[in-house]
N, C-alpha and C. Protein backbone atom coordinates (compact mmCIF):
# COMPACT_ATOMS: atom_id res chain seq x y z
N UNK A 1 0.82 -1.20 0.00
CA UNK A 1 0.00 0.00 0.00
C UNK A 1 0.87 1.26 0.00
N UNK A 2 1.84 1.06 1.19
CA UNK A 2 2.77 2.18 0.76
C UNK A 2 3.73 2.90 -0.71
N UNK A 3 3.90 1.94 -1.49
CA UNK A 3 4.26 2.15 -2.54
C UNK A 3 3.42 2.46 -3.77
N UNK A 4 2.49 1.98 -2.82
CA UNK A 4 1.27 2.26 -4.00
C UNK A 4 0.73 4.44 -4.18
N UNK A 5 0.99 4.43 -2.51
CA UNK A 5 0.79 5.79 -2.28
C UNK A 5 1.65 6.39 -2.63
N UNK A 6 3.14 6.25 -2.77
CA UNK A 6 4.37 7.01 -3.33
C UNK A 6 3.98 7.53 -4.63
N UNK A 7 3.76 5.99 -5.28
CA UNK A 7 3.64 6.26 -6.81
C UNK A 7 2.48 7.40 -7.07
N UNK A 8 1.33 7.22 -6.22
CA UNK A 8 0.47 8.79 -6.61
C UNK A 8 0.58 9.88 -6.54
N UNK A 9 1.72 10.07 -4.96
CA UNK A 9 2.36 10.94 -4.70
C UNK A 9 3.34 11.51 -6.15
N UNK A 10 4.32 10.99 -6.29
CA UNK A 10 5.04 11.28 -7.54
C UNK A 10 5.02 11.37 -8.45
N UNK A 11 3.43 11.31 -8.98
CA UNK A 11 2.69 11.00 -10.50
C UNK A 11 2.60 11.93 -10.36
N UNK A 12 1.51 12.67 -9.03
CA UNK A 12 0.94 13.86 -9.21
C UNK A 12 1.24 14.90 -9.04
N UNK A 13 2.99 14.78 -8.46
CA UNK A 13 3.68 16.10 -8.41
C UNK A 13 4.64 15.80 -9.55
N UNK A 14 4.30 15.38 -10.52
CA UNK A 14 4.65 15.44 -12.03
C UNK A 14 4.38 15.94 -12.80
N UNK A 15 3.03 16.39 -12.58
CA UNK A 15 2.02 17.76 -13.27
C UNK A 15 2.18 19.17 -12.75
N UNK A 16 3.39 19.41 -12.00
CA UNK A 16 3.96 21.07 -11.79
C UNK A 16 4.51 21.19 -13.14
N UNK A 17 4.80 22.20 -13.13
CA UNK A 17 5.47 22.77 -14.21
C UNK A 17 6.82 22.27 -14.64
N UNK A 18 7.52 22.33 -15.81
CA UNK A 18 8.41 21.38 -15.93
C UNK A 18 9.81 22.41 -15.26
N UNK A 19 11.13 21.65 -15.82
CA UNK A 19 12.22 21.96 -14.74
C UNK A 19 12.54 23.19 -15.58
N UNK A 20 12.53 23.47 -17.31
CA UNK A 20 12.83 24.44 -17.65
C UNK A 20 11.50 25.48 -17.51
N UNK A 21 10.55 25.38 -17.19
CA UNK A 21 9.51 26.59 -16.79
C UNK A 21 10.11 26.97 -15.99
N UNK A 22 10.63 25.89 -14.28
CA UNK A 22 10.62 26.73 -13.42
C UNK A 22 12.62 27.36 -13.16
N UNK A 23 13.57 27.04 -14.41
CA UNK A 23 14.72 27.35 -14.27
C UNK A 23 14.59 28.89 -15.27
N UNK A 24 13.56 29.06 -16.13
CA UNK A 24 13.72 30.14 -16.51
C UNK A 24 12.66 31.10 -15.57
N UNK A 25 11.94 30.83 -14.76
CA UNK A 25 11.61 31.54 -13.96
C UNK A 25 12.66 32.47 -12.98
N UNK A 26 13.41 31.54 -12.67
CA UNK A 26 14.60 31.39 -11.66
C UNK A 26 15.46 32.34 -11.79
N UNK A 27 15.81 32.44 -13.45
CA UNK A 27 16.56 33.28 -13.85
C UNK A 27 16.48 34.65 -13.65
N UNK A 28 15.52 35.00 -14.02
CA UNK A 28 15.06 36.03 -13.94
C UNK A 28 14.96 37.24 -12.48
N UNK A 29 15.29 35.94 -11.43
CA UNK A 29 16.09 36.57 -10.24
C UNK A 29 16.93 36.35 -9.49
N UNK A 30 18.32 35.97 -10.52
CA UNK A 30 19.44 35.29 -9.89
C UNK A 30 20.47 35.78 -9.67
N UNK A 31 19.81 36.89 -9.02
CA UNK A 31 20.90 38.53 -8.53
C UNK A 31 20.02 38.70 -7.16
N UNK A 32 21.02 38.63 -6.69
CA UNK A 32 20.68 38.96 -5.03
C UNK A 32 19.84 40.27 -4.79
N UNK A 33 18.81 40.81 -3.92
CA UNK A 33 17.92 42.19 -4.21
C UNK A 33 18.98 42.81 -3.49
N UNK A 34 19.36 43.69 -3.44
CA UNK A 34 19.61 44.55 -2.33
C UNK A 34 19.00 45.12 -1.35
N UNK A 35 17.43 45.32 -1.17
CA UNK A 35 16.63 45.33 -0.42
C UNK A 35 15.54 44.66 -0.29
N UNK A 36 14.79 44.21 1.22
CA UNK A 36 13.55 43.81 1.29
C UNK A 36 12.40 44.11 0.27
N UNK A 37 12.12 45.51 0.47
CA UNK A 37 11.66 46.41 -1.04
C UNK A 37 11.56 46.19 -2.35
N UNK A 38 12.56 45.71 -2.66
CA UNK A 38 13.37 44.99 -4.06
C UNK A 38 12.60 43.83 -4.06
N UNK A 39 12.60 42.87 -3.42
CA UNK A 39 12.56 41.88 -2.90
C UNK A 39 10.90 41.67 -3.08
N UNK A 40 10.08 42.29 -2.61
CA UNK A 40 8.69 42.26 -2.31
C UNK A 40 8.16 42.52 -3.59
N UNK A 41 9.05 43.53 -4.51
CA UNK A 41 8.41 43.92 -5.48
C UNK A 41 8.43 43.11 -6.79
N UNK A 42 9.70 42.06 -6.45
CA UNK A 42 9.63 41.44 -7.72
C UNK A 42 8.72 40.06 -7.46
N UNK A 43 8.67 39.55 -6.10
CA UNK A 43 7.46 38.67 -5.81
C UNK A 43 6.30 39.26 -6.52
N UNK A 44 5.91 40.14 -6.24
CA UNK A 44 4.55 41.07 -6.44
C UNK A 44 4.16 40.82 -7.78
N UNK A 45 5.55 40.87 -8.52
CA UNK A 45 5.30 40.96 -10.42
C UNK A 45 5.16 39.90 -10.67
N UNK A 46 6.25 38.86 -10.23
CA UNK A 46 5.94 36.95 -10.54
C UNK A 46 4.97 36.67 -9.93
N UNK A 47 3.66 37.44 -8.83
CA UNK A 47 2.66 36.67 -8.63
C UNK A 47 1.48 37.37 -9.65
N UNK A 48 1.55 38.87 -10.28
CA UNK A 48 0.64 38.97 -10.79
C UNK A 48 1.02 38.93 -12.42
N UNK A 49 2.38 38.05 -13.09
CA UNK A 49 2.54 37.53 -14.37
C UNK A 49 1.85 35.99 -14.24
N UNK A 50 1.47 35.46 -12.90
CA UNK A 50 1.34 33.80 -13.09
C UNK A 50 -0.42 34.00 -13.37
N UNK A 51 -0.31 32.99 -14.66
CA UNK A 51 -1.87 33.52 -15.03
C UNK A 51 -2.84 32.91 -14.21
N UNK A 52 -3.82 33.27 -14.30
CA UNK A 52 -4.78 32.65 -12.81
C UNK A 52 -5.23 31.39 -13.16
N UNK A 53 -5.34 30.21 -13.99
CA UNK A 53 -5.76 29.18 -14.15
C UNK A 53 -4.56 28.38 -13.42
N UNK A 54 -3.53 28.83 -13.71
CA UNK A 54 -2.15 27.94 -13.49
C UNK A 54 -2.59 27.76 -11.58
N UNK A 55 -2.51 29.22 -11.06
CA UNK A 55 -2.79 29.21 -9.82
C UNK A 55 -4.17 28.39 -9.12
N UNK A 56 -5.18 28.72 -9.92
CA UNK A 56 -6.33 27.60 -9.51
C UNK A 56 -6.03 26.23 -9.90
N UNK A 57 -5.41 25.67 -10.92
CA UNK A 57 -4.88 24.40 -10.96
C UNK A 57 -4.17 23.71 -9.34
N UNK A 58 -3.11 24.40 -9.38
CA UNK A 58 -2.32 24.44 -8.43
C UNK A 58 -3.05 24.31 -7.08
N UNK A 59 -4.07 24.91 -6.68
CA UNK A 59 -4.75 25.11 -5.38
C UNK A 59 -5.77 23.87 -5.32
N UNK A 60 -6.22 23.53 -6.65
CA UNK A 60 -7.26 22.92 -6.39
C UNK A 60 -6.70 21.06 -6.14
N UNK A 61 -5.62 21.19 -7.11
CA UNK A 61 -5.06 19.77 -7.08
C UNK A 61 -3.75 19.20 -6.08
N UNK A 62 -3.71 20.58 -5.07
CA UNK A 62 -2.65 20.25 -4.03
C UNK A 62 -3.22 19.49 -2.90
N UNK A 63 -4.24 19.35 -2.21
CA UNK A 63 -4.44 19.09 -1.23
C UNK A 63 -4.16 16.77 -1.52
N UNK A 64 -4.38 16.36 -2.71
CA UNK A 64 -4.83 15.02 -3.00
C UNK A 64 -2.56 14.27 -3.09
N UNK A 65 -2.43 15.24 -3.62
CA UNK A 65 -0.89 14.53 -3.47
C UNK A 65 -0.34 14.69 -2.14
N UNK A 66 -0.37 16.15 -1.34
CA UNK A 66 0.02 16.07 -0.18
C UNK A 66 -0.25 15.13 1.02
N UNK A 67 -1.68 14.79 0.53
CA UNK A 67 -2.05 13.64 1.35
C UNK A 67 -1.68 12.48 1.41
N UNK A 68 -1.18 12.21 0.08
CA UNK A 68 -0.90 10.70 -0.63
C UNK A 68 0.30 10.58 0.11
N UNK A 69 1.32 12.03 -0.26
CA UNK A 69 3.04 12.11 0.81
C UNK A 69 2.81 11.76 2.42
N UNK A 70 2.01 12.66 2.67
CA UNK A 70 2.23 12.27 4.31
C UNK A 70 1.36 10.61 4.68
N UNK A 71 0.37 10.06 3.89
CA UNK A 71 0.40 8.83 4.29
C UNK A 71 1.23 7.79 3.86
N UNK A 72 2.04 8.13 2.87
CA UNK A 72 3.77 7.37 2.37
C UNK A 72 4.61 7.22 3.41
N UNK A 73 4.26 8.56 4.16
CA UNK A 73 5.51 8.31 4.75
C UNK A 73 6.92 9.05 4.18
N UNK A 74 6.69 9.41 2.84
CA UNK A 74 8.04 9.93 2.79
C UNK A 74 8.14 11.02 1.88
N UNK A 75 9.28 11.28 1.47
CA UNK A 75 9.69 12.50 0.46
C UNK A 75 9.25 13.37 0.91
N UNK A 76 9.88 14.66 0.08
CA UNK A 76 9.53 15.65 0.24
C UNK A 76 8.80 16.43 -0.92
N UNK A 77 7.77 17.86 -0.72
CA UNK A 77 7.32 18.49 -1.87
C UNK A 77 8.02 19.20 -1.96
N UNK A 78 8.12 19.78 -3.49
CA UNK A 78 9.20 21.38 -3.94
C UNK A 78 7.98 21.90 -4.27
């Protein structure tokens, strides 16, 4: 059973975004801010460039893998 739950676990955090979505995301702030300020503001822009389906995806289909992890027993989420 436990392996059975891994595997759903890891299926379904297979449907994030892939590694180059989120390495060119990355990029885009891979200069240290110099201020908190800095800092808040470029969160602010990467939360209102992420289009809102992506984000309701995301909300609606998190709660069923996290569950699957903590009754596994293991791994971790990114």
């Amino acid at each position: 059973m436990v392996h059975l739950l891994r595997s759903i676990c890891y299926r379904r955090l297979n449907n994030l975004p892939s590694d180059d979505a989120r390495n060119s995301s990355s990029r885009k702030n891979s200069k240290p801010h110099e201020s908190i300020k800095s800092l808040k503001k470029a969160i602010k822009k990467a939360w209102d460039e992420m289009p809102d389906d992506l984000v309701k995806r995301v909300v609606d289909n998190w709660s069923g893998p996290l569950q699957a992890c903590i009754d596994a027993e293991g791994g971790y989420i990114e």
